[in-house]
N, C-alpha and C. Protein backbone atom coordinates (compact mmCIF):
# COMPACT_ATOMS: atom_id res chain seq x y z
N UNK A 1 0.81 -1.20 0.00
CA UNK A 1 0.00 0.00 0.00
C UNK A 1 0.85 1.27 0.00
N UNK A 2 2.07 1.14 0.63
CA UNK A 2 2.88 2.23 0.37
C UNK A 2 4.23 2.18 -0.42
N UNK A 3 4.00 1.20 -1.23
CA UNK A 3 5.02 1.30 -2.14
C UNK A 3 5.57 2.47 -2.74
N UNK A 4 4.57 3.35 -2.87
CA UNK A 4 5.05 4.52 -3.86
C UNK A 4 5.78 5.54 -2.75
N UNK A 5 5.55 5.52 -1.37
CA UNK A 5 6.02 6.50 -0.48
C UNK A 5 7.08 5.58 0.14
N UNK A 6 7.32 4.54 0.38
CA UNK A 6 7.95 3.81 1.25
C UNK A 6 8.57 2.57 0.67
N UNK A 7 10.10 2.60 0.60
CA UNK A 7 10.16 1.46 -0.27
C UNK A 7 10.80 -0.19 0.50
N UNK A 8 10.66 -1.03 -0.21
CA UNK A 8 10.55 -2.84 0.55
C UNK A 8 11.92 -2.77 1.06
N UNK A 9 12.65 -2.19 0.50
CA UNK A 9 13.89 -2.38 0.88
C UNK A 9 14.44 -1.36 2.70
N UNK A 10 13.86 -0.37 2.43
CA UNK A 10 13.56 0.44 3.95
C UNK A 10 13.13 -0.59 5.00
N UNK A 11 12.02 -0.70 4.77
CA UNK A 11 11.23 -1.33 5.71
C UNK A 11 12.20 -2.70 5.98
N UNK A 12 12.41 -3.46 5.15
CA UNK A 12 13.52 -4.80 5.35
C UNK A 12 14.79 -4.51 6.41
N UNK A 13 15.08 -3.36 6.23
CA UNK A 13 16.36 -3.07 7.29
C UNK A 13 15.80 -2.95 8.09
N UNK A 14 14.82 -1.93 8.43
CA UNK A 14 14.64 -1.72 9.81
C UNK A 14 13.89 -2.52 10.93
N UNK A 15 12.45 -3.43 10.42
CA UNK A 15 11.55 -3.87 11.08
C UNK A 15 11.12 -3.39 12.56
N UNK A 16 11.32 -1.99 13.32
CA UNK A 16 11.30 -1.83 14.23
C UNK A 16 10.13 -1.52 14.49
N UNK A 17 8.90 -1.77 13.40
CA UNK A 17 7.46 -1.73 13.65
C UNK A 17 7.23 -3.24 14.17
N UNK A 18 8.01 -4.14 14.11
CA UNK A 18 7.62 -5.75 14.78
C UNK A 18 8.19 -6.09 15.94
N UNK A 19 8.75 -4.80 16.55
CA UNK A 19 9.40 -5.17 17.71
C UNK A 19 8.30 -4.38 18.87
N UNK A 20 8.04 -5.03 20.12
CA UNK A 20 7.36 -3.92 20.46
C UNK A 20 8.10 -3.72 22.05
N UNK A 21 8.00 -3.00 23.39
CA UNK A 21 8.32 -2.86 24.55
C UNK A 21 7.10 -2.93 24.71
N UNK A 22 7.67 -2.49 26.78
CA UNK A 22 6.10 -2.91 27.62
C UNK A 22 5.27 -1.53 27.06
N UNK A 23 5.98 -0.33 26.72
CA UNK A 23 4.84 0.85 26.62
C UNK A 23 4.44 0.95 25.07
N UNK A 24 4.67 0.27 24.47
CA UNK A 24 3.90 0.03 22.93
C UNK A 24 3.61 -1.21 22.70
N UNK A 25 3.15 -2.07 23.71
CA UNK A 25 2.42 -3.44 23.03
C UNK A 25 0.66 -2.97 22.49
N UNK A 26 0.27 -2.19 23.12
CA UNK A 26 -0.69 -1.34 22.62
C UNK A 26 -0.70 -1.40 21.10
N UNK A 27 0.15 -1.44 20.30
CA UNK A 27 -0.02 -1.20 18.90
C UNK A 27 0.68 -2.76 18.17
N UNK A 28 0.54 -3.36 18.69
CA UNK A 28 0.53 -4.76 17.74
C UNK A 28 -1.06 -4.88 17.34
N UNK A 29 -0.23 -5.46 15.87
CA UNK A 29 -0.98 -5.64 15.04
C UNK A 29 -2.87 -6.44 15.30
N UNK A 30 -3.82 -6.39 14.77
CA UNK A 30 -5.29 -7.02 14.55
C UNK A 30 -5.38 -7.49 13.33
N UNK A 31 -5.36 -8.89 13.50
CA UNK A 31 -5.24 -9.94 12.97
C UNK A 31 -7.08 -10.82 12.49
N UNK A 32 -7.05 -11.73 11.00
CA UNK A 32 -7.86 -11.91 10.89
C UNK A 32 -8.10 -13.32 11.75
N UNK A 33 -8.69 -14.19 11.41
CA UNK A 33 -8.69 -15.71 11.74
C UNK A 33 -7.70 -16.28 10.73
N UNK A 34 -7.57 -16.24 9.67
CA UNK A 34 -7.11 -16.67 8.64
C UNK A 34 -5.52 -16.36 8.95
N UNK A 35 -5.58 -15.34 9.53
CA UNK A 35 -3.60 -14.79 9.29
C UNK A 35 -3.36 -15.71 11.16
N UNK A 36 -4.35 -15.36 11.88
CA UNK A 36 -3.96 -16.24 13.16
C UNK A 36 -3.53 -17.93 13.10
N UNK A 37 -4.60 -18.02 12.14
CA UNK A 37 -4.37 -19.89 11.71
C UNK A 37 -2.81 -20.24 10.79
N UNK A 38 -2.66 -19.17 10.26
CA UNK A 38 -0.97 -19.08 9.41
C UNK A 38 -0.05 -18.89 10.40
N UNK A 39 -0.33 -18.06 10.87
CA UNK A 39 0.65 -17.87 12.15
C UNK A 39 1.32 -19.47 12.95
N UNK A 40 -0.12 -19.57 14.05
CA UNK A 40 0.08 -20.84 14.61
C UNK A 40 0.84 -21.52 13.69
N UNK A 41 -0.05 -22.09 12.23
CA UNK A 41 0.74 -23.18 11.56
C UNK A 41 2.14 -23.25 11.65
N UNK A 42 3.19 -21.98 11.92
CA UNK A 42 4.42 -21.87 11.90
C UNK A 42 5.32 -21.95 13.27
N UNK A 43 4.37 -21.45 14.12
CA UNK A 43 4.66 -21.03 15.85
C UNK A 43 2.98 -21.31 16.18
N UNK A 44 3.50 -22.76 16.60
CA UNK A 44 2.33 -23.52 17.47
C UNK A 44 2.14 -22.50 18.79
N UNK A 45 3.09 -22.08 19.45
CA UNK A 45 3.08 -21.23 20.74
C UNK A 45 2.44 -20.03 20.27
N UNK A 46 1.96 -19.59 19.39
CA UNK A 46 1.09 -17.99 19.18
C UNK A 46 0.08 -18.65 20.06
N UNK A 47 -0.71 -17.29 20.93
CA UNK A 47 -1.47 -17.37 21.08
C UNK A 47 -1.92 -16.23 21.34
N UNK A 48 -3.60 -15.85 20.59
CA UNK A 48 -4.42 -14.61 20.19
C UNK A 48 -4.95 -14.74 21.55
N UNK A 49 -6.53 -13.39 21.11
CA UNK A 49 -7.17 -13.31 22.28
C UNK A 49 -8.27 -12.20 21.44
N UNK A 50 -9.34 -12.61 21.06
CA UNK A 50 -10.64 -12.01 20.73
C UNK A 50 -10.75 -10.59 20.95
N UNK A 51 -10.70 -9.44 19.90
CA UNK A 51 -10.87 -8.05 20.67
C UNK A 51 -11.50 -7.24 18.93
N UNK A 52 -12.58 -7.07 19.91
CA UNK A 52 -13.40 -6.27 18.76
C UNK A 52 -13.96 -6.76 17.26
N UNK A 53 -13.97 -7.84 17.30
CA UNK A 53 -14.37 -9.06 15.90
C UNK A 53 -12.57 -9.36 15.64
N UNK A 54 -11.66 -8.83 15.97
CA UNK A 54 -10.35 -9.21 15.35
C UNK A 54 -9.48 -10.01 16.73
N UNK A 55 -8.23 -10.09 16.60
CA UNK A 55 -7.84 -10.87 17.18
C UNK A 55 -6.05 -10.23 17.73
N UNK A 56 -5.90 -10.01 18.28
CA UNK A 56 -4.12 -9.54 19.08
C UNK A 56 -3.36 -10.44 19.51
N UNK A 57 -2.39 -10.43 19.54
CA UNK A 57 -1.50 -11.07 20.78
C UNK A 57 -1.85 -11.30 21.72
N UNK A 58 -1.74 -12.56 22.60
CA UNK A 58 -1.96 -12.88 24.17
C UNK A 58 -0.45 -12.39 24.25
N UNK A 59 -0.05 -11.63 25.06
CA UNK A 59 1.29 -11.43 25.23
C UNK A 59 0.96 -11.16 27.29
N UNK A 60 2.39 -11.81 27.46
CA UNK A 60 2.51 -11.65 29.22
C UNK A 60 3.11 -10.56 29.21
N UNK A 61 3.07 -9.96 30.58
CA UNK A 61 3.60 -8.59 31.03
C UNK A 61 5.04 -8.76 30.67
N UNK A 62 5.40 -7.60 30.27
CA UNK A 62 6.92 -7.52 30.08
C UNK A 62 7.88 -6.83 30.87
N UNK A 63 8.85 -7.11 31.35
CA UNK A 63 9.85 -6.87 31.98
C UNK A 63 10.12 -5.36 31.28
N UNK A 64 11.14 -4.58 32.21
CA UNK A 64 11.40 -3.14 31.61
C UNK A 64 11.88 -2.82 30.85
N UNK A 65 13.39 -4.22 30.14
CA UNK A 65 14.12 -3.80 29.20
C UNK A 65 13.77 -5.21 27.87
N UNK A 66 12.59 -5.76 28.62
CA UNK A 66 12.32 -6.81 27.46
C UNK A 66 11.25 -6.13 26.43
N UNK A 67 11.58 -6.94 25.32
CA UNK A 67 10.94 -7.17 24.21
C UNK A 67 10.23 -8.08 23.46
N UNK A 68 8.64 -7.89 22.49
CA UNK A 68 8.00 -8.83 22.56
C UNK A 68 8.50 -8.58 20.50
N UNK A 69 8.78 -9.75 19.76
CA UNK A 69 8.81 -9.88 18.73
C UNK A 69 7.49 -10.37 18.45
N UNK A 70 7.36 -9.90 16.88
CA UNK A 70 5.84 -10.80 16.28
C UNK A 70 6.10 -12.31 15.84
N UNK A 71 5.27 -13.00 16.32
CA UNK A 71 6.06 -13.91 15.47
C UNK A 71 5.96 -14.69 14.20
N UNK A 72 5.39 -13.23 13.47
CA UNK A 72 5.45 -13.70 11.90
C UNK A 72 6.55 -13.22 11.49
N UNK A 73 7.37 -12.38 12.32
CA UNK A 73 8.84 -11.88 11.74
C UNK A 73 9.49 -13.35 11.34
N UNK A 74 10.53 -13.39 10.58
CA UNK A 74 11.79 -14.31 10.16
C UNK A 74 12.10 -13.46 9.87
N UNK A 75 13.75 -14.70 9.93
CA UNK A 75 14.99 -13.81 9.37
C UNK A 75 15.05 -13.31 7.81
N UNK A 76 14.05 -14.01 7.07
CA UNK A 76 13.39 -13.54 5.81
C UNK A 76 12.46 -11.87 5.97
N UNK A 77 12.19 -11.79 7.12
CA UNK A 77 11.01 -10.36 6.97
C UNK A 77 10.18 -11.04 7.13
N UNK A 78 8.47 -10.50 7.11
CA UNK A 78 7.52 -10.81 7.75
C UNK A 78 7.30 -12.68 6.69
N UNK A 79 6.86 -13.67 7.54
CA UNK A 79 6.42 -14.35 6.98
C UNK A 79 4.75 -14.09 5.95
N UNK A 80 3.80 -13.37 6.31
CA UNK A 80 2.83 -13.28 5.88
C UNK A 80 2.90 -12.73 4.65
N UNK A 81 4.25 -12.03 4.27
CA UNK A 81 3.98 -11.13 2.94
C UNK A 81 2.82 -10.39 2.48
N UNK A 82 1.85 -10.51 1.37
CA UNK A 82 0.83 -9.96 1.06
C UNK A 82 -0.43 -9.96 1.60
N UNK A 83 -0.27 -10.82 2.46
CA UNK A 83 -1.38 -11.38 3.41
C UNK A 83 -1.31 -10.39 5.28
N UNK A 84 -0.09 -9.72 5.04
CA UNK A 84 0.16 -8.86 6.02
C UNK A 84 -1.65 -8.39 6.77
N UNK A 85 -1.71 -8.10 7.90
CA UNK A 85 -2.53 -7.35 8.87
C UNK A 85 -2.69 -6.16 8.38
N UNK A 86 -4.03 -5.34 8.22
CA UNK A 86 -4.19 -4.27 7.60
C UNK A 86 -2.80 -2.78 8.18
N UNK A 87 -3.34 -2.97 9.89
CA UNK A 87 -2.54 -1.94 10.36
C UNK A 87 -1.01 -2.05 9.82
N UNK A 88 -0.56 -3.28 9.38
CA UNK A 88 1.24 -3.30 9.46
C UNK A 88 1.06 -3.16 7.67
N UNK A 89 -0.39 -3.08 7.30
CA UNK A 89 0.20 -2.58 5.58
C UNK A 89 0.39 -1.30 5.63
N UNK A 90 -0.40 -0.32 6.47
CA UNK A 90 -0.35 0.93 6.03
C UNK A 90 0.63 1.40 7.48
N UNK A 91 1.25 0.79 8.03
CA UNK A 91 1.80 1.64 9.28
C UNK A 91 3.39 2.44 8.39
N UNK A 92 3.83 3.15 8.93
CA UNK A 92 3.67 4.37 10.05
C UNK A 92 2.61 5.01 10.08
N UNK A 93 1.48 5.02 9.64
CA UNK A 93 0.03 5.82 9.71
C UNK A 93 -0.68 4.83 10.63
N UNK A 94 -1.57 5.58 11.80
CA UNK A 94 -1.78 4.89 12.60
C UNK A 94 -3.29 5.81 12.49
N UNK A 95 -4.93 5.13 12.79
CA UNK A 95 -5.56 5.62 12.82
C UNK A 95 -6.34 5.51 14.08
N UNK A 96 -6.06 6.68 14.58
CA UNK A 96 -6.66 6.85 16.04
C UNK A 96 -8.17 7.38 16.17
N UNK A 97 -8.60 7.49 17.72
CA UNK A 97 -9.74 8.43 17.58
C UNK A 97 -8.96 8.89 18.92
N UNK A 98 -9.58 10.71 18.36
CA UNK A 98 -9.43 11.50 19.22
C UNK A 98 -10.12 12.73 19.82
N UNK A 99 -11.23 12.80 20.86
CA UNK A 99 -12.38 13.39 20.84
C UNK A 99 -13.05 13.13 20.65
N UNK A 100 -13.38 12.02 20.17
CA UNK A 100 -14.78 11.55 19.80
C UNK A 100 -14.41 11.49 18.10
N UNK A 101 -13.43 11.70 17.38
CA UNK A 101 -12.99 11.72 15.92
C UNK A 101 -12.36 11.01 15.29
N UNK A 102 -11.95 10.10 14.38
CA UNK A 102 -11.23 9.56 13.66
C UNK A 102 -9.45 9.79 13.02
N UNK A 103 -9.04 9.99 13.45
CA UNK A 103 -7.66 10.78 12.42
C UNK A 103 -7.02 9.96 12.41
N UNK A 104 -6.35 10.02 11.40
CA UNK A 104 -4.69 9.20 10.88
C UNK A 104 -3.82 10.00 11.40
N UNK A 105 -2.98 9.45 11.76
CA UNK A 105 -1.54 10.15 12.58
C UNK A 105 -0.10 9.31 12.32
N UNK A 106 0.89 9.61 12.06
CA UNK A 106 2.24 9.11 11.80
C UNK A 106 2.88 8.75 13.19
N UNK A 107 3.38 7.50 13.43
CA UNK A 107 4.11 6.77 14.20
C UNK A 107 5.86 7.32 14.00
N UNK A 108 6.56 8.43 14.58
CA UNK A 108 8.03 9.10 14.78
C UNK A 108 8.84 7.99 14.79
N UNK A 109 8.64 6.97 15.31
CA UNK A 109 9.52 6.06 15.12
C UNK A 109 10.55 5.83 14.12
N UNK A 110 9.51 5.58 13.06
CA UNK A 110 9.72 5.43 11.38
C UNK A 110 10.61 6.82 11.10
N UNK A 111 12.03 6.53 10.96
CA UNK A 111 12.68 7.50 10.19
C UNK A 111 12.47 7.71 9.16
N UNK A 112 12.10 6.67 8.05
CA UNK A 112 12.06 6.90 6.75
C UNK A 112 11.27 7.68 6.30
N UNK A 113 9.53 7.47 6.77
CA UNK A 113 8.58 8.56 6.77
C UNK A 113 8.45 9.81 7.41
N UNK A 114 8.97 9.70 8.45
CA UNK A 114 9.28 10.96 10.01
C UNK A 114 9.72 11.48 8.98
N UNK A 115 10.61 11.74 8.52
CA UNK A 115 12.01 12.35 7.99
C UNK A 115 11.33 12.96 6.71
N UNK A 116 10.35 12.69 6.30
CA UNK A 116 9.53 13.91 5.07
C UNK A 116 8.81 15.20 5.37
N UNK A 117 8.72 15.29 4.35
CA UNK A 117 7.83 16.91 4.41
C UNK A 117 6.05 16.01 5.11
N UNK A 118 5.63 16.82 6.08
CA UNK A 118 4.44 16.81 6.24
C UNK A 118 3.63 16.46 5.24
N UNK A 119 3.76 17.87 4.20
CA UNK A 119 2.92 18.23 2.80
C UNK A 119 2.87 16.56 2.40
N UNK A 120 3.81 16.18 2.38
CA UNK A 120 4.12 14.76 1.63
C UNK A 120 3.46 13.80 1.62
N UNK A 121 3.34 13.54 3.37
CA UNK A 121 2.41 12.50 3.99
C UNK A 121 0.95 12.78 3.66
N UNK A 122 0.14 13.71 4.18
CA UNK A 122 -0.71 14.26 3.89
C UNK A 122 -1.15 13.69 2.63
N UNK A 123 -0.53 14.71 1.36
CA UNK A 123 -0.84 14.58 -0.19
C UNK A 123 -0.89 12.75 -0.23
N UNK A 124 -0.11 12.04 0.04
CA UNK A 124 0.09 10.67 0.11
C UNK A 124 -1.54 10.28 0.59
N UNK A 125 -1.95 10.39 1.74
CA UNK A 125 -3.31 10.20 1.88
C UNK A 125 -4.06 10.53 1.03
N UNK A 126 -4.28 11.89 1.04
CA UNK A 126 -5.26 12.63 -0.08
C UNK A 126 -5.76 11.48 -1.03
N UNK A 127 -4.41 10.65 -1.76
CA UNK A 127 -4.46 10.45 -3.03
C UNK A 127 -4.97 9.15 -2.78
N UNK A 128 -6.35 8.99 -1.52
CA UNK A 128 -7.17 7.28 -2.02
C UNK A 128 -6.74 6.85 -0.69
N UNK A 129 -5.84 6.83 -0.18
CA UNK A 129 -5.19 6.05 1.39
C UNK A 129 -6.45 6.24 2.25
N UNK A 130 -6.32 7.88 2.55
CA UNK A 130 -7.50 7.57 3.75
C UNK A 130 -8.80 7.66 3.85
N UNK A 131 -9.23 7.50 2.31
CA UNK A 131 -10.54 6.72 2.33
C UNK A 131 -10.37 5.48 2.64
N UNK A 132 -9.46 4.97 1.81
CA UNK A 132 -9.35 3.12 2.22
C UNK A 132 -9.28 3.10 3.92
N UNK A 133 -8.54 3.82 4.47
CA UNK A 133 -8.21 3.76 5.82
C UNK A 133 -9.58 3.40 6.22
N UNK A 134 -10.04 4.71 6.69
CA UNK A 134 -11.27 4.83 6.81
C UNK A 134 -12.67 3.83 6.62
N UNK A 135 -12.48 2.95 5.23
CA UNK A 135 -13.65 2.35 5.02
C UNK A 135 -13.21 1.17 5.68
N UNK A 136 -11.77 0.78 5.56
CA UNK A 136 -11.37 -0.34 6.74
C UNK A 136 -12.11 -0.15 8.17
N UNK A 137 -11.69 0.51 8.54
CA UNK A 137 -11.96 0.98 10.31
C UNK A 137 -13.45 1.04 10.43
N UNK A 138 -14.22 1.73 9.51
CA UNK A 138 -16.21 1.12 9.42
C UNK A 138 -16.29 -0.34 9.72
N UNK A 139 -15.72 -0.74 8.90
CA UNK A 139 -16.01 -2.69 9.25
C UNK A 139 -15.16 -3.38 10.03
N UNK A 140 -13.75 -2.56 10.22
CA UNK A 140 -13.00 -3.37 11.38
C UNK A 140 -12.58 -2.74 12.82
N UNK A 141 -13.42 -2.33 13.38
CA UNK A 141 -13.14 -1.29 14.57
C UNK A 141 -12.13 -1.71 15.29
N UNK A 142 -11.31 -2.80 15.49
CA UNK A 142 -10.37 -2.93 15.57
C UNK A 142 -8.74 -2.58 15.65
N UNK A 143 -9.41 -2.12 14.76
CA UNK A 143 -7.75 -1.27 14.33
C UNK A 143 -7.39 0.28 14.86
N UNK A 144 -8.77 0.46 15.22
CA UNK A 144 -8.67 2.30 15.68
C UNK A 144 -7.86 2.18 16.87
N UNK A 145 -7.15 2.73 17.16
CA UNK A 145 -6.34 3.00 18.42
C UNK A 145 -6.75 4.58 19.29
N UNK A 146 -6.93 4.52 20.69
CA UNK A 146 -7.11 5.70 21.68
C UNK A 146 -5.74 6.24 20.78
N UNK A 147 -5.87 7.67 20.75
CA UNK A 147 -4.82 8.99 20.80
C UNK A 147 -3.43 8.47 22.03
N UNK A 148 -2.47 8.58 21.55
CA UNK A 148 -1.63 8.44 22.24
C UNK A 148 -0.73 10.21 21.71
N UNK A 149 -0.48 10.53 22.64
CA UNK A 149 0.61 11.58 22.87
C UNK A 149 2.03 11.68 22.07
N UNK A 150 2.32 12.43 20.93
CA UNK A 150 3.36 12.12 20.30
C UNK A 150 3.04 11.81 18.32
N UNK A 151 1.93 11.13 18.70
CA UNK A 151 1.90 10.92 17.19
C UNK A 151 1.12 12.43 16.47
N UNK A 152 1.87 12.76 15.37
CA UNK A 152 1.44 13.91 14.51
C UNK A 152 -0.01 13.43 14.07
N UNK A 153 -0.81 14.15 13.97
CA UNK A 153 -1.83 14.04 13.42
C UNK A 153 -1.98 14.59 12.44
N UNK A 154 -2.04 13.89 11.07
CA UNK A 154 -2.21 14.38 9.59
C UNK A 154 -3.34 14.62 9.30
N UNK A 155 -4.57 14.24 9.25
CA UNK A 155 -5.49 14.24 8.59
C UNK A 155 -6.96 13.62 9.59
N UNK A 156 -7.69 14.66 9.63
CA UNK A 156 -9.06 14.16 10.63
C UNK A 156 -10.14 13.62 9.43
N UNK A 157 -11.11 12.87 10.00
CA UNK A 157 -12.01 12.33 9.04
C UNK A 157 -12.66 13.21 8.67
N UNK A 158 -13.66 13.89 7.43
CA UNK A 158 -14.11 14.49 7.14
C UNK A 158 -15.74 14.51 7.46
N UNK A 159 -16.36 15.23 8.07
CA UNK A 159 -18.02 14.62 8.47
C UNK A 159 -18.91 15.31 7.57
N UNK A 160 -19.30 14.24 6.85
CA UNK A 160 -20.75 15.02 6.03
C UNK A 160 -21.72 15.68 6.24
C-alpha cells in the first residue's frame, strides 16, 4: 500500500514496527482468523485473544528492558507477505480516535517517513489512502487506536 512513499527495501532493514516494549504493546498488530491460523501453523506457541471481531497477541507482562517480537517476523522479513494485517500494511500511519474523531496520525519512530515533508504524507493520503483507511476501520473497529501523545496528526475524518 505504500510502495510509492515507502520502499521494501527500507522497511527490510529496519523492522522496528515488529518489535514492540512494555509501553507500545498497545499497537501490535489485529489480525484476521485466517492470518492467526498461518501464524500458529508456523509457531504452534502464538497465542491470540478475541478483541473487537479481530484478534491480538496474548502477550505476558513484560519486563522493563524486554521485548516482545511478532512472530510472523523471520529472518526472511515478515512471513505473511501480502497477506500482512491491515494496520502493518499501512503503518507508520496509525488511525486513532481523538475526541470523539477519527484521524490518521504518523508513528516518529519510522525514520524513513518521520524524515519527510508533512505536505508529503498528507498529499500521500489525499491520493485514495485515507478513504481506504477509513472504510477499513467502518467494518474493522479494531484497528482504531485511543490517541496516544506524540503521534502527529495528519489528517481528521471528514463529516458530512
Amino acid at each position: 500500500m505504500l510502495k510509492k512513499i515507502l520502499s521494501s527495501e527500507s522497511c527490510a532493514a529496519c523492522r522496528l514496527c515488529c518489535v514492540f516494549d512494555r509501553y507500545d504493546v498497545w499497537e501490535t498488530p489485529v489480525f484476521t482468523e485466517q492470518i492467526c491460523d498461518k501464524i500458529r501453523a508456523a509457531r504452534p506457541d502464538t497465542e491470540f485473544i478475541s478483541k473487537d471481531g479481530g484478534f491480538i497477541f496474548r502477550i505476558r507482562e513484560l519486563d522493563e528492558n524486554e521485548l516482545f517480537t511478532c512472530p510472523a517476523l523471520t529472518e526472511n522479513g515478515c512471513m505473511l507477505g501480502d497477506d500482512k494485517p491491515f494496520d502493518c500494511r499501512i503503518w507508520p500511519y496509525r488511525i486513532m480516535e481523538i475526541g470523539g474523531r477519527r484521524a490518521i496520525t504518523i508513528a516518529s519512530i519510522c525514520t524513513e517517513m518521520f524524515s519527510r515533508p508533512l505536505s508529503e504524507l498528507v498529499n500521500f493520503l489525499r491520493g485514495g489512502l485515507a478513504d481506504e483507511i477509513f472504510a477499513y476501520a467502518d467494518n474493522h473497529p479494531a484497528i482504531i487506536k485511543p490517541y496516544c501523545d506524540g503521534y502527529p496528526i495528519l489528517l481528521f475524518e471528514k463529516h458530512e
